[in-house]
Each structure stands twice: as C-alpha cells, then as structure tokens.
PDB file of N, CA and C in Angstrom:
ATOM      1  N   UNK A   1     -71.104  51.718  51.964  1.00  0.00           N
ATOM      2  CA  UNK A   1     -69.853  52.278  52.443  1.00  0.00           C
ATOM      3  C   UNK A   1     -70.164  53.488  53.326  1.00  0.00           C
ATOM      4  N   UNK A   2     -69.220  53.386  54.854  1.00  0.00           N
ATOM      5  CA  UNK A   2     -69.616  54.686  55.033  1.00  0.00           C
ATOM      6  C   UNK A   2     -69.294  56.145  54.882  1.00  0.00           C
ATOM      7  N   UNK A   3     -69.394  56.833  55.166  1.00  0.00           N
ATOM      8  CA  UNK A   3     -69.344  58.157  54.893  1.00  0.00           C
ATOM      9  C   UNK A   3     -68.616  59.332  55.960  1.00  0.00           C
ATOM     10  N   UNK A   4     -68.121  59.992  55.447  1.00  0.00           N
ATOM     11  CA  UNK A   4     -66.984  60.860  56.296  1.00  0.00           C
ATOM     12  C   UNK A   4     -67.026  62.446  55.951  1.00  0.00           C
ATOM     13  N   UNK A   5     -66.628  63.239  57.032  1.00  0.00           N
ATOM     14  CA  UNK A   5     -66.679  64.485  56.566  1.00  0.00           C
ATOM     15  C   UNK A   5     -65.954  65.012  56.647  1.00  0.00           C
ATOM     16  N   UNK A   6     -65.220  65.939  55.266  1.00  0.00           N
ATOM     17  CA  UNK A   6     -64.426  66.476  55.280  1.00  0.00           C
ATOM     18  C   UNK A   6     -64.202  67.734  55.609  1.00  0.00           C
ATOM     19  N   UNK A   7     -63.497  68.535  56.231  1.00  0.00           N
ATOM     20  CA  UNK A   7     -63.481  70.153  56.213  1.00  0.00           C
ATOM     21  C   UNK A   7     -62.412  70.740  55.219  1.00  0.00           C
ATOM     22  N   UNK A   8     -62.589  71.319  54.617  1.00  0.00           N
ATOM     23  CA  UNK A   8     -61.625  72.128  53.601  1.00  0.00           C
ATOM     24  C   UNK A   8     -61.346  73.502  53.335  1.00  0.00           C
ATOM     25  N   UNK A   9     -60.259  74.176  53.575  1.00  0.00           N
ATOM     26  CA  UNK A   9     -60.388  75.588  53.071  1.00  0.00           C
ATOM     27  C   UNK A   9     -60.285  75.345  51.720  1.00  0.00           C
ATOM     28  N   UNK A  10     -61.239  76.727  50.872  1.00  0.00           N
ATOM     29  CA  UNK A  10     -61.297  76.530  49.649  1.00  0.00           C
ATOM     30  C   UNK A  10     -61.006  77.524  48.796  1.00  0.00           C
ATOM     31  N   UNK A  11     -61.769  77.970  47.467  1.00  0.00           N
ATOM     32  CA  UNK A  11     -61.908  79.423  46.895  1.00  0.00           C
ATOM     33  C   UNK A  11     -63.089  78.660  46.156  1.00  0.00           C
ATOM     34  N   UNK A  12     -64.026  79.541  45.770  1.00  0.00           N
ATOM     35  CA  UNK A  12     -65.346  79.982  45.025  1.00  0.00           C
ATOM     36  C   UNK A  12     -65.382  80.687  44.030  1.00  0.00           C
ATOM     37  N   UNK A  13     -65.475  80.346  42.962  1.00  0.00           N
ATOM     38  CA  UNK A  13     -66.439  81.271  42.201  1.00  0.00           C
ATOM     39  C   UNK A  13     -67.677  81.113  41.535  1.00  0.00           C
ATOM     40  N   UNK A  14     -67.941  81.933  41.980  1.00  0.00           N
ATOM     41  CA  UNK A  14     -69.841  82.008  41.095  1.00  0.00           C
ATOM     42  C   UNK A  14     -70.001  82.621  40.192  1.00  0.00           C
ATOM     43  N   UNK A  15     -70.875  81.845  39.481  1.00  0.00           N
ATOM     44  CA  UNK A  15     -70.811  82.543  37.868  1.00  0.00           C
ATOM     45  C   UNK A  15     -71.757  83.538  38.170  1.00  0.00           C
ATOM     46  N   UNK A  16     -71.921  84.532  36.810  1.00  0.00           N
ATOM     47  CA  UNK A  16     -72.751  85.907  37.144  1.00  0.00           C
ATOM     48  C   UNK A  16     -74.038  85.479  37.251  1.00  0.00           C
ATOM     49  N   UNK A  17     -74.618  84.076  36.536  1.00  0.00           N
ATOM     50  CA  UNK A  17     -76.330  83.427  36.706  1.00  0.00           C
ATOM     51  C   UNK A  17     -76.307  83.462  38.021  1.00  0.00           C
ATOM     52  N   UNK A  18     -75.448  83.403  38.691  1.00  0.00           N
ATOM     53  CA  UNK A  18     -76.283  83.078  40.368  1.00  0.00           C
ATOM     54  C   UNK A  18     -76.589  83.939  40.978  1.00  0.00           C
ATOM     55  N   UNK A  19     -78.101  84.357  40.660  1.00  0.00           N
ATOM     56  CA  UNK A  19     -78.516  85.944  40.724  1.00  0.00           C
ATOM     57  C   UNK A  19     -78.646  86.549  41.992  1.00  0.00           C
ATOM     58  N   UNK A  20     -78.144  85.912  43.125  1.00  0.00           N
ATOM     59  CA  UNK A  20     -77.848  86.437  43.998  1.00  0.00           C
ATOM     60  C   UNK A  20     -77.035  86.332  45.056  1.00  0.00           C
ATOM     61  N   UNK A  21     -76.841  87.280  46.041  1.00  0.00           N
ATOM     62  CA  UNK A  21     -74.991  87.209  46.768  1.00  0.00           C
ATOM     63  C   UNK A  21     -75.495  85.978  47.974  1.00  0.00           C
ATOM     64  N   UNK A  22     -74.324  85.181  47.917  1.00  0.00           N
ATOM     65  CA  UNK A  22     -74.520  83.942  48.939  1.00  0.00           C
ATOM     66  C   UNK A  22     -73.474  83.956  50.142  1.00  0.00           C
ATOM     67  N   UNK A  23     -74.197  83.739  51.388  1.00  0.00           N
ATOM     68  CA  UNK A  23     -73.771  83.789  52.515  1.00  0.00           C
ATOM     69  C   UNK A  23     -73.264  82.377  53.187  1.00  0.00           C
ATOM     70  N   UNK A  24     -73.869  82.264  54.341  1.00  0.00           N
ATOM     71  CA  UNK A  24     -73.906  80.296  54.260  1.00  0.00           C
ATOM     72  C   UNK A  24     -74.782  79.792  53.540  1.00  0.00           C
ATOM     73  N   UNK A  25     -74.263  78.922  53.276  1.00  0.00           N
ATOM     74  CA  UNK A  25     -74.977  78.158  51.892  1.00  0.00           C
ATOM     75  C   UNK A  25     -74.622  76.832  51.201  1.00  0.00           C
ATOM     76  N   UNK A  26     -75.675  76.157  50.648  1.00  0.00           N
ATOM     77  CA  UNK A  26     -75.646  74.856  50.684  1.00  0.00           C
ATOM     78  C   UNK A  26     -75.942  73.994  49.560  1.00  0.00           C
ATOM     79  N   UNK A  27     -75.134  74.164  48.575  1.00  0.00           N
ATOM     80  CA  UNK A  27     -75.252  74.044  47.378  1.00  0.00           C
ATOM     81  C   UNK A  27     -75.032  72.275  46.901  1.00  0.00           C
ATOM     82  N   UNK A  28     -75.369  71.738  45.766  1.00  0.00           N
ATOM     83  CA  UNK A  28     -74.995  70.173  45.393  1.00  0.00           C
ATOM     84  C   UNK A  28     -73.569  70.537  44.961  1.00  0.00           C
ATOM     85  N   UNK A  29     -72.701  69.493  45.651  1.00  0.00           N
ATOM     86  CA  UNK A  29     -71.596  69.453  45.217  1.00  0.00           C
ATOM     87  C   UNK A  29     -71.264  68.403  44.071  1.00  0.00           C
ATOM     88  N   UNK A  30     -70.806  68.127  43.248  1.00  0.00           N
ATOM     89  CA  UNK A  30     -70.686  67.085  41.759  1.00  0.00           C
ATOM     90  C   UNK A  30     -69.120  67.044  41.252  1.00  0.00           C
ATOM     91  N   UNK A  31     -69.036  65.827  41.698  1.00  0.00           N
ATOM     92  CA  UNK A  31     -67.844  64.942  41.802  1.00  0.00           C
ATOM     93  C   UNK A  31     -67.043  64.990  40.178  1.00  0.00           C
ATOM     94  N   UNK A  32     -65.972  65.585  39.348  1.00  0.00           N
ATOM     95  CA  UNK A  32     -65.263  65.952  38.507  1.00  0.00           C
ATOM     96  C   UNK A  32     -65.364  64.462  37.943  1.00  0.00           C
ATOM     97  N   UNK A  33     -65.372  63.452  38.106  1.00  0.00           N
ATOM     98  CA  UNK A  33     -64.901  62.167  37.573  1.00  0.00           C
ATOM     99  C   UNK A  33     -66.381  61.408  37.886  1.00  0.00           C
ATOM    100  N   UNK A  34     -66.945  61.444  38.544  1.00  0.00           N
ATOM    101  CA  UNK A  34     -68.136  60.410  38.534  1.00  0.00           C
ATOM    102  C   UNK A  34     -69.245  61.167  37.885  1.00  0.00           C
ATOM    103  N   UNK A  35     -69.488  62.209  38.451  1.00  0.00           N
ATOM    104  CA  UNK A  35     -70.634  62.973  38.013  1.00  0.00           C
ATOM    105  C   UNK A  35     -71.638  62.835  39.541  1.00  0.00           C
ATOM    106  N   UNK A  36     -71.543  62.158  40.184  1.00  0.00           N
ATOM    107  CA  UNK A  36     -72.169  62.185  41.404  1.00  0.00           C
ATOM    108  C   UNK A  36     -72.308  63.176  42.406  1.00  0.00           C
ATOM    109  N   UNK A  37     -73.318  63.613  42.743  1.00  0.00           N
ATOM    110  CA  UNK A  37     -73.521  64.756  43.483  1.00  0.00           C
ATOM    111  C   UNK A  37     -73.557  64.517  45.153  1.00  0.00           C
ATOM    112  N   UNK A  38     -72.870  64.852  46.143  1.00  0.00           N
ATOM    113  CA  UNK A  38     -72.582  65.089  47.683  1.00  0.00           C
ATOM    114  C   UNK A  38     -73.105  66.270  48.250  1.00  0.00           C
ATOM    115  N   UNK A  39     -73.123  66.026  49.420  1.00  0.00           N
ATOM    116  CA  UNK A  39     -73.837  67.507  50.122  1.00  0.00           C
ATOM    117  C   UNK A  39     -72.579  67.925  51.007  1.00  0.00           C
ATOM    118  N   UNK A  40     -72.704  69.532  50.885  1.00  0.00           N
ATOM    119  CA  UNK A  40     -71.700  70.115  51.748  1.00  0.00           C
ATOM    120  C   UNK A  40     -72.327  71.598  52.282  1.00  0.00           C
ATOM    121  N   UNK A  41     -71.961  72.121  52.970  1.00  0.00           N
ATOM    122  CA  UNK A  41     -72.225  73.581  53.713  1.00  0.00           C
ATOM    123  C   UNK A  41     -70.926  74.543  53.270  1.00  0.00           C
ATOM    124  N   UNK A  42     -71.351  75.643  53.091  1.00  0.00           N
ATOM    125  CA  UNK A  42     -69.888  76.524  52.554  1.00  0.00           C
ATOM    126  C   UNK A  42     -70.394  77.912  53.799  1.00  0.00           C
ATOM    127  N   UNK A  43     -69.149  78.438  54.123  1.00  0.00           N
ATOM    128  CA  UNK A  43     -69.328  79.372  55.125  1.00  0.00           C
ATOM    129  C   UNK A  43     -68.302  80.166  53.925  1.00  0.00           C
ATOM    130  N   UNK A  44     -68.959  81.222  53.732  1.00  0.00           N
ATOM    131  CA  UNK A  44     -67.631  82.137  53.424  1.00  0.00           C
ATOM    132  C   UNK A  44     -66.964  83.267  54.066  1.00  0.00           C
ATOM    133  N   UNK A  45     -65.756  83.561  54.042  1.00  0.00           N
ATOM    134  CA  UNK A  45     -64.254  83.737  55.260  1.00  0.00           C
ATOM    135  C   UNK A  45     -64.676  85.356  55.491  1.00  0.00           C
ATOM    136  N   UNK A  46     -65.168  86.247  54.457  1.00  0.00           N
ATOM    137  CA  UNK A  46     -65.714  87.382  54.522  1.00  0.00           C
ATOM    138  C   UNK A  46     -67.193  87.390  54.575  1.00  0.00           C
ATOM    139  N   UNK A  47     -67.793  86.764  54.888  1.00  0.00           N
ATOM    140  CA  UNK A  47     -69.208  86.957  54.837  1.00  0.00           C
ATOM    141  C   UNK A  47     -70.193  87.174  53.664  1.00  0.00           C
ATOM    142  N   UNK A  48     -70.278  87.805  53.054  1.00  0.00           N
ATOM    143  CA  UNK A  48     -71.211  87.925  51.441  1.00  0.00           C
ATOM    144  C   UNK A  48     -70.535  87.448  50.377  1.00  0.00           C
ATOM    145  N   UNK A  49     -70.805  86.505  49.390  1.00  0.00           N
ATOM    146  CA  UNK A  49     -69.922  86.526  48.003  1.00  0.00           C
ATOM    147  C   UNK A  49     -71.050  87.505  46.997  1.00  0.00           C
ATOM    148  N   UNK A  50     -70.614  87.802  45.867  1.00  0.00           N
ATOM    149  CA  UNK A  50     -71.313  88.644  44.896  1.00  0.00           C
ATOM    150  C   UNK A  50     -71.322  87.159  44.271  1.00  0.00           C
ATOM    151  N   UNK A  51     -72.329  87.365  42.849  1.00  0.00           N
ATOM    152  CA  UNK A  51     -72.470  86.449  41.966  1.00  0.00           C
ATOM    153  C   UNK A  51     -71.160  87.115  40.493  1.00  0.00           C
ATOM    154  N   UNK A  52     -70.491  86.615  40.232  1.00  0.00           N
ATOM    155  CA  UNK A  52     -69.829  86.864  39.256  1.00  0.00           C
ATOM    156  C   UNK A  52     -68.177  87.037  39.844  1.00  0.00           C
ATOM    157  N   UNK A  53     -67.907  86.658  41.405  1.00  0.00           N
ATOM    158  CA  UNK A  53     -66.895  86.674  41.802  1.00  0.00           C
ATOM    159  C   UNK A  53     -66.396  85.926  42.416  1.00  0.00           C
ATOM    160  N   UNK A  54     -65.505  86.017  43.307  1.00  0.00           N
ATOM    161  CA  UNK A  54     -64.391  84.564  43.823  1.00  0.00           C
ATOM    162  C   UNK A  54     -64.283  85.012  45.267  1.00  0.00           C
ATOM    163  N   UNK A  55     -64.159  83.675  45.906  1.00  0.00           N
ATOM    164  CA  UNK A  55     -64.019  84.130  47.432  1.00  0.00           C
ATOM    165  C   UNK A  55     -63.026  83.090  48.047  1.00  0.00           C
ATOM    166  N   UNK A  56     -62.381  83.399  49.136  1.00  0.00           N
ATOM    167  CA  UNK A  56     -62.343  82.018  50.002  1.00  0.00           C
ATOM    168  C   UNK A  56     -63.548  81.291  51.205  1.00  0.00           C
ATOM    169  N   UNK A  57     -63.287  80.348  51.172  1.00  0.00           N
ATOM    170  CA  UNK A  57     -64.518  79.577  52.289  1.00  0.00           C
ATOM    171  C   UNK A  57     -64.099  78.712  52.910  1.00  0.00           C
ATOM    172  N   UNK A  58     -64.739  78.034  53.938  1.00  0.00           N
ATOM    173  CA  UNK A  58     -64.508  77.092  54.396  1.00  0.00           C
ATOM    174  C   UNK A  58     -66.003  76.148  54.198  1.00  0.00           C
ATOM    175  N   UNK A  59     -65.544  74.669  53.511  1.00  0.00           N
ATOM    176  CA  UNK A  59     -66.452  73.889  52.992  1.00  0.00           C
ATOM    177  C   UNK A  59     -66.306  72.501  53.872  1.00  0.00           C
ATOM    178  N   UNK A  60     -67.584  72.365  54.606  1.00  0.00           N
ATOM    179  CA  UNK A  60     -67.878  70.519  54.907  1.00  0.00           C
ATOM    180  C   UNK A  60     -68.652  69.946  54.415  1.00  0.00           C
ATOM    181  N   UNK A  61     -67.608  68.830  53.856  1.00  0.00           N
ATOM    182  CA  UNK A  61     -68.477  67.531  52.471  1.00  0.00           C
ATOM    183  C   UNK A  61     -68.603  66.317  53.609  1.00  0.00           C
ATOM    184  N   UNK A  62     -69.906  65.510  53.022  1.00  0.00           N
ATOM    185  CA  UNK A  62     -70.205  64.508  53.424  1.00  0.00           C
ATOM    186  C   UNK A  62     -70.235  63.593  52.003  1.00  0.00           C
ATOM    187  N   UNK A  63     -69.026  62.651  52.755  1.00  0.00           N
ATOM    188  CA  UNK A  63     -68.894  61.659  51.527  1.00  0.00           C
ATOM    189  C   UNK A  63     -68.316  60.479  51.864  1.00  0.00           C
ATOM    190  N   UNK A  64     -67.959  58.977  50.926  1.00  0.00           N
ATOM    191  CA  UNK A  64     -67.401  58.213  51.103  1.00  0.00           C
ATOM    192  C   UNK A  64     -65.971  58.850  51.306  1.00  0.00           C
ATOM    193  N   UNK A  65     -64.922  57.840  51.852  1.00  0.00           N
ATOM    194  CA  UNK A  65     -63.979  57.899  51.933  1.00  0.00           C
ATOM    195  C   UNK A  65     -63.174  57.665  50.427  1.00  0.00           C
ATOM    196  N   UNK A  66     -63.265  56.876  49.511  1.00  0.00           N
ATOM    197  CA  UNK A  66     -63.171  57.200  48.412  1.00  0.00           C
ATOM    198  C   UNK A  66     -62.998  58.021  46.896  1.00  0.00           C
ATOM    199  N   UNK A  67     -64.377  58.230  47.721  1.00  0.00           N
ATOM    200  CA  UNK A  67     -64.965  59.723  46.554  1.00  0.00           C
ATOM    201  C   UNK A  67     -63.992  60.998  47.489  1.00  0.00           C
ATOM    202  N   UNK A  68     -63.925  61.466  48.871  1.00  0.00           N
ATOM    203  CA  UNK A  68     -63.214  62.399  48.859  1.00  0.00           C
ATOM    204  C   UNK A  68     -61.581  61.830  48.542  1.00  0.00           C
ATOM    205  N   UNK A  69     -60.808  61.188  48.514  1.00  0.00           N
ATOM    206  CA  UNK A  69     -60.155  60.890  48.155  1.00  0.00           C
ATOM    207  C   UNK A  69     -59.876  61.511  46.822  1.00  0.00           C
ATOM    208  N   UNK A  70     -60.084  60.897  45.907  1.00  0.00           N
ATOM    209  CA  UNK A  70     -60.286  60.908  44.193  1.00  0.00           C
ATOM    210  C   UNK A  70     -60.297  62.843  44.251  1.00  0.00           C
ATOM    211  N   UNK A  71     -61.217  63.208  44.785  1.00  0.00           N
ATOM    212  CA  UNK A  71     -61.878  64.701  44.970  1.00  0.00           C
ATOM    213  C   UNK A  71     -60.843  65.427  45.370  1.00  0.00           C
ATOM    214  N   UNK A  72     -60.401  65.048  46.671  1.00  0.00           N
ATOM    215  CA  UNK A  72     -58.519  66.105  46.732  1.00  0.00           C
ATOM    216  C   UNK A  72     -57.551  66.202  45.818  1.00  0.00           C
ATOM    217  N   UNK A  73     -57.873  64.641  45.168  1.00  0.00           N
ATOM    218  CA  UNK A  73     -56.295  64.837  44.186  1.00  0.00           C
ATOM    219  C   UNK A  73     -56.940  65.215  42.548  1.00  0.00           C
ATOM    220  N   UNK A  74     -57.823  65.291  42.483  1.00  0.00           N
ATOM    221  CA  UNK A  74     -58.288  66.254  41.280  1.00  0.00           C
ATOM    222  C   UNK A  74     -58.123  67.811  41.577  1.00  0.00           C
ATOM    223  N   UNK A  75     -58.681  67.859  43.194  1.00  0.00           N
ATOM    224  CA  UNK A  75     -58.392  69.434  42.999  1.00  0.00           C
ATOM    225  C   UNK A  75     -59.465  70.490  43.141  1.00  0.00           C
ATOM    226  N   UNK A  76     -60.463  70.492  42.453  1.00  0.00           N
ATOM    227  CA  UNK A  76     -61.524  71.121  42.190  1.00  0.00           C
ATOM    228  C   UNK A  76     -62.914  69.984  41.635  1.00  0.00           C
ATOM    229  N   UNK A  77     -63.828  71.158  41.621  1.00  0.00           N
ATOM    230  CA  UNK A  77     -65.460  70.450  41.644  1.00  0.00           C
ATOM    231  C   UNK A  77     -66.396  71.559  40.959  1.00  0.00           C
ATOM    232  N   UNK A  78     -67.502  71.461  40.963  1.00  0.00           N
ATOM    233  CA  UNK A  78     -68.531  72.246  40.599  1.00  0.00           C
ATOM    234  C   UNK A  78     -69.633  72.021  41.695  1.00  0.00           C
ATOM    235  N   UNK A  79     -70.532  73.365  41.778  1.00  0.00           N
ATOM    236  CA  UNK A  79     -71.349  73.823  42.454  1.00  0.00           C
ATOM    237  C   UNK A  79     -72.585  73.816  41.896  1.00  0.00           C
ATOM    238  N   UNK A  80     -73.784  73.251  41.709  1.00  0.00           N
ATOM    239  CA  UNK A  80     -75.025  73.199  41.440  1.00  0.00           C
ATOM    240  C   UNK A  80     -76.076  73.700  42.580  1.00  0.00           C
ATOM    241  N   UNK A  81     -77.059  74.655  41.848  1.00  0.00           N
ATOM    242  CA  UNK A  81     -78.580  74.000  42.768  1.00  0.00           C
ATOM    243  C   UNK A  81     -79.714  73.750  41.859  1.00  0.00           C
ATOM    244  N   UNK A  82     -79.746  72.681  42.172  1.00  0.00           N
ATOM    245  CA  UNK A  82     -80.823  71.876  41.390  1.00  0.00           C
ATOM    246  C   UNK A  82     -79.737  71.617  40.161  1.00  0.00           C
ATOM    247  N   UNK A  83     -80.265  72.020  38.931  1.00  0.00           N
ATOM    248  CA  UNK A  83     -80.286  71.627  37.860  1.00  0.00           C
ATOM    249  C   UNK A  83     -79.046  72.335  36.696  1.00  0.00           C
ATOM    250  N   UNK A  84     -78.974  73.893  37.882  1.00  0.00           N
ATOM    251  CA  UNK A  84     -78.338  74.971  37.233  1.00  0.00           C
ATOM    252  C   UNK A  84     -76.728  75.213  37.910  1.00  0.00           C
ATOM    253  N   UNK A  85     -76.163  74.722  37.384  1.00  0.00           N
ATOM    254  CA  UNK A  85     -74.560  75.074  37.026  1.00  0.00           C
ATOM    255  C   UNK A  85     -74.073  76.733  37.611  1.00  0.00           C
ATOM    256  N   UNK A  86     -73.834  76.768  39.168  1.00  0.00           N
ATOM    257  CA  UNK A  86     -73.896  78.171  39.533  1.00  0.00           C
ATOM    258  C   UNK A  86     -72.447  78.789  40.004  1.00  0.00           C
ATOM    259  N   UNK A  87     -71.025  77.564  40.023  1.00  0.00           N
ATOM    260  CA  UNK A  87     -70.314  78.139  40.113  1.00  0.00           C
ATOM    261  C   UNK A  87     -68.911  76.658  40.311  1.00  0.00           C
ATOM    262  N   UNK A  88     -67.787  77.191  40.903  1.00  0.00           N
ATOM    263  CA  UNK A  88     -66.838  76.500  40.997  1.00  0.00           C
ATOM    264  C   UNK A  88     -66.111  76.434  41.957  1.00  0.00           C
ATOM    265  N   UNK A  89     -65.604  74.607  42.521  1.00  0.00           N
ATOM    266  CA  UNK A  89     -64.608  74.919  43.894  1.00  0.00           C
ATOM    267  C   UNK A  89     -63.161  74.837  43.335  1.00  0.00           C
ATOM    268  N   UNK A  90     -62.401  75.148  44.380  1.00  0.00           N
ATOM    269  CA  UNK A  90     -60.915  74.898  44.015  1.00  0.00           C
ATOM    270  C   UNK A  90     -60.355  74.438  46.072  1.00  0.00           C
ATOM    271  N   UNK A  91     -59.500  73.419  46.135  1.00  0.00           N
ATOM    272  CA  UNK A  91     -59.343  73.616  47.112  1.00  0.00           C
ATOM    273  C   UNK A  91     -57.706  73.902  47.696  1.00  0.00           C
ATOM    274  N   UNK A  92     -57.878  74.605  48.608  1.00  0.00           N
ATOM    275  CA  UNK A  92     -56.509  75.029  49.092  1.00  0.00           C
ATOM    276  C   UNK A  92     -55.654  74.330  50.082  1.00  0.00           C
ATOM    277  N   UNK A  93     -56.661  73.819  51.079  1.00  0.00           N
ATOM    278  CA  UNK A  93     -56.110  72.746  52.153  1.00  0.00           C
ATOM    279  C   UNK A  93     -56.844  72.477  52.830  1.00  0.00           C
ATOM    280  N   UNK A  94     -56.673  71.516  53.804  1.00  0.00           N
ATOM    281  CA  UNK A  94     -57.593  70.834  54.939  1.00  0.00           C
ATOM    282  C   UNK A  94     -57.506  71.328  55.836  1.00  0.00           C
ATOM    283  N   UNK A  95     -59.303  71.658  56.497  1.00  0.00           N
ATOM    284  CA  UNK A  95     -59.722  71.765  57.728  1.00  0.00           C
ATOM    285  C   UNK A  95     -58.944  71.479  58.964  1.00  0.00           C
ATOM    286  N   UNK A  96     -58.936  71.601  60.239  1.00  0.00           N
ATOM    287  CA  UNK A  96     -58.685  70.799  61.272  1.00  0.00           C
ATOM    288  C   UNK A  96     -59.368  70.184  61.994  1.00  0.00           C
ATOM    289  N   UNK A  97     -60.477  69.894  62.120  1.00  0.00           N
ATOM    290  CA  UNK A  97     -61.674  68.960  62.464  1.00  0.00           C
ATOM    291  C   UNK A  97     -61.841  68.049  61.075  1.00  0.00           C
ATOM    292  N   UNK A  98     -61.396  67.106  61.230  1.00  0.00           N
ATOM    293  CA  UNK A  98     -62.325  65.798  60.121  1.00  0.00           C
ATOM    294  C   UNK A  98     -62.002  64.960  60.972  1.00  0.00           C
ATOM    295  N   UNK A  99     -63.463  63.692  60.407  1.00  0.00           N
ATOM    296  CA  UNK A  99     -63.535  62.835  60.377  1.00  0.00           C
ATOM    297  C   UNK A  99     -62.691  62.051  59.328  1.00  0.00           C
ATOM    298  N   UNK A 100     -62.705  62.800  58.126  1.00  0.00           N
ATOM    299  CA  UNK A 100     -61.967  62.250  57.093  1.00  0.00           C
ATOM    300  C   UNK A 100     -60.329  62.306  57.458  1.00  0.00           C
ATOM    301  N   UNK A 101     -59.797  60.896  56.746  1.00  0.00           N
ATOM    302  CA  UNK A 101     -57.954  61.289  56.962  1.00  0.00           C
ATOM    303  C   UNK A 101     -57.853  60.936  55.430  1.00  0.00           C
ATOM    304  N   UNK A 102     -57.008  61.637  54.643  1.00  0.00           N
ATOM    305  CA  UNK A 102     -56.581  61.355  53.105  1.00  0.00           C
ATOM    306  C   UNK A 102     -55.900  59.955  53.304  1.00  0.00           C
ATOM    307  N   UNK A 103     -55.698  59.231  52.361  1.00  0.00           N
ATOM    308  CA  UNK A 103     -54.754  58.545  51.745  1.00  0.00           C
ATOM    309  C   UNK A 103     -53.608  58.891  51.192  1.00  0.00           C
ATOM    310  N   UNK A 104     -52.490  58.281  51.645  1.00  0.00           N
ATOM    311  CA  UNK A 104     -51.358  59.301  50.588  1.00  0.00           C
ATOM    312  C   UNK A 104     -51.402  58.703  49.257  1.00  0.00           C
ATOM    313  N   UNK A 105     -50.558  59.007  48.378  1.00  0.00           N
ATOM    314  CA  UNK A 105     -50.911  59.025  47.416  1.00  0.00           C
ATOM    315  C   UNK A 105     -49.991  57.432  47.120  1.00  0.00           C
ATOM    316  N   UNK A 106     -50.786  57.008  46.174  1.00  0.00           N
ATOM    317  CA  UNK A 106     -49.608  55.362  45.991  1.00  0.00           C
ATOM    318  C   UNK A 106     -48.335  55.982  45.177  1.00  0.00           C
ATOM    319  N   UNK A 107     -47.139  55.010  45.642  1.00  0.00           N
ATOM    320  CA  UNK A 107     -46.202  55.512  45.276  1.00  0.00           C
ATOM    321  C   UNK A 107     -45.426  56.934  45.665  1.00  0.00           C
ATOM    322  N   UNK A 108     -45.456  57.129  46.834  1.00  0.00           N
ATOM    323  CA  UNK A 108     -44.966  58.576  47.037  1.00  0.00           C
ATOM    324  C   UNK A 108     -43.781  58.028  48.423  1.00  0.00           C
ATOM    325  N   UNK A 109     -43.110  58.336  48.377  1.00  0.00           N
ATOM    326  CA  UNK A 109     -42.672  58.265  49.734  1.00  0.00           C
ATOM    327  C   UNK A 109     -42.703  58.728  50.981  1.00  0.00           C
TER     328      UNK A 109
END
C-alpha cells in the first residue's frame, strides 16, 4: 500500500526522561491501536522544547492512507526513540500541504 504524508499542527509533551531540550527532531512515531511505528519530523512553533513540558509543533508523518486515517480519529500517539517512551502527541488540525486527504467519517453527513 502506498504511503502519504501528512502535515499536522500538534501539541507535545515530553516526559522529564528525555534528558534533553529538542529542537527539530525526529522521533518513532507508534500508532495507539496497532502498535506500529511511522516516521515523522516535528518542528517546534517556538523553537526549543524543555524535557518535562508541552509545546505546539508542526509534525510530517509518512504513512499509509489508512493508518493516518485511524490516527486522526483517535486523536493522539506516542513518541519513542528507540526503545524509550519519551513523550506524547495530541493533534489540533491539519497542515496545508498534504499529500494526505482524510476520509470523512462513515455515517456523518
């Protein structure tokens, strides 16, 4: 299947383990319902995040059309590198550059 990219404004937070402040950055993203991990780039809107705080960003995922699907209407995700559990997304709305277009939702008018 192929693959699409999404742009998203978001919010961040990093837990206090992520021992240090992140700029652009490029963390495993891991899908709330599959467990499957995607790659994305996070720019954040002020420039430095601290570790133990919340930011807004702007995030591009590379993914099936599917999986981001499922991924908007959950809402939120988690942030890994490597192995270690370093923080959390939430998203607020869509980019204006995608490749990706949502699905509406079944049943909605």
């Amino acid at each position: 299947m192929d693959q699409v990219i999404a742009e998203l404004h978001v919010e961040i937070a990093l837990l206090p383990s992520a021992v240090q402040k992140r700029s652009d950055y490029r963390p495993n993203h891991k899908h709330p319902l599959t467990g499957e991990y995607f790659l994305g780039h996070v720019t954040f809107q002020d420039g430095l995040i601290d570790p133990g705080t919340t930011a807004k960003a702007h995030v591009r995922l590379l993914a099936t059309q599917p999986d981001l699907d499922s991924l908007l209407a959950f809402g939120s995700w988690t942030i890994w590198e490597g192995p270690t559990h370093v923080g959390s997304v939430r998203t607020l709305g869509l980019g204006a550059n995608n490749s990706f277009k949502p699905n509406p939702l079944r049943g909605s008018a």
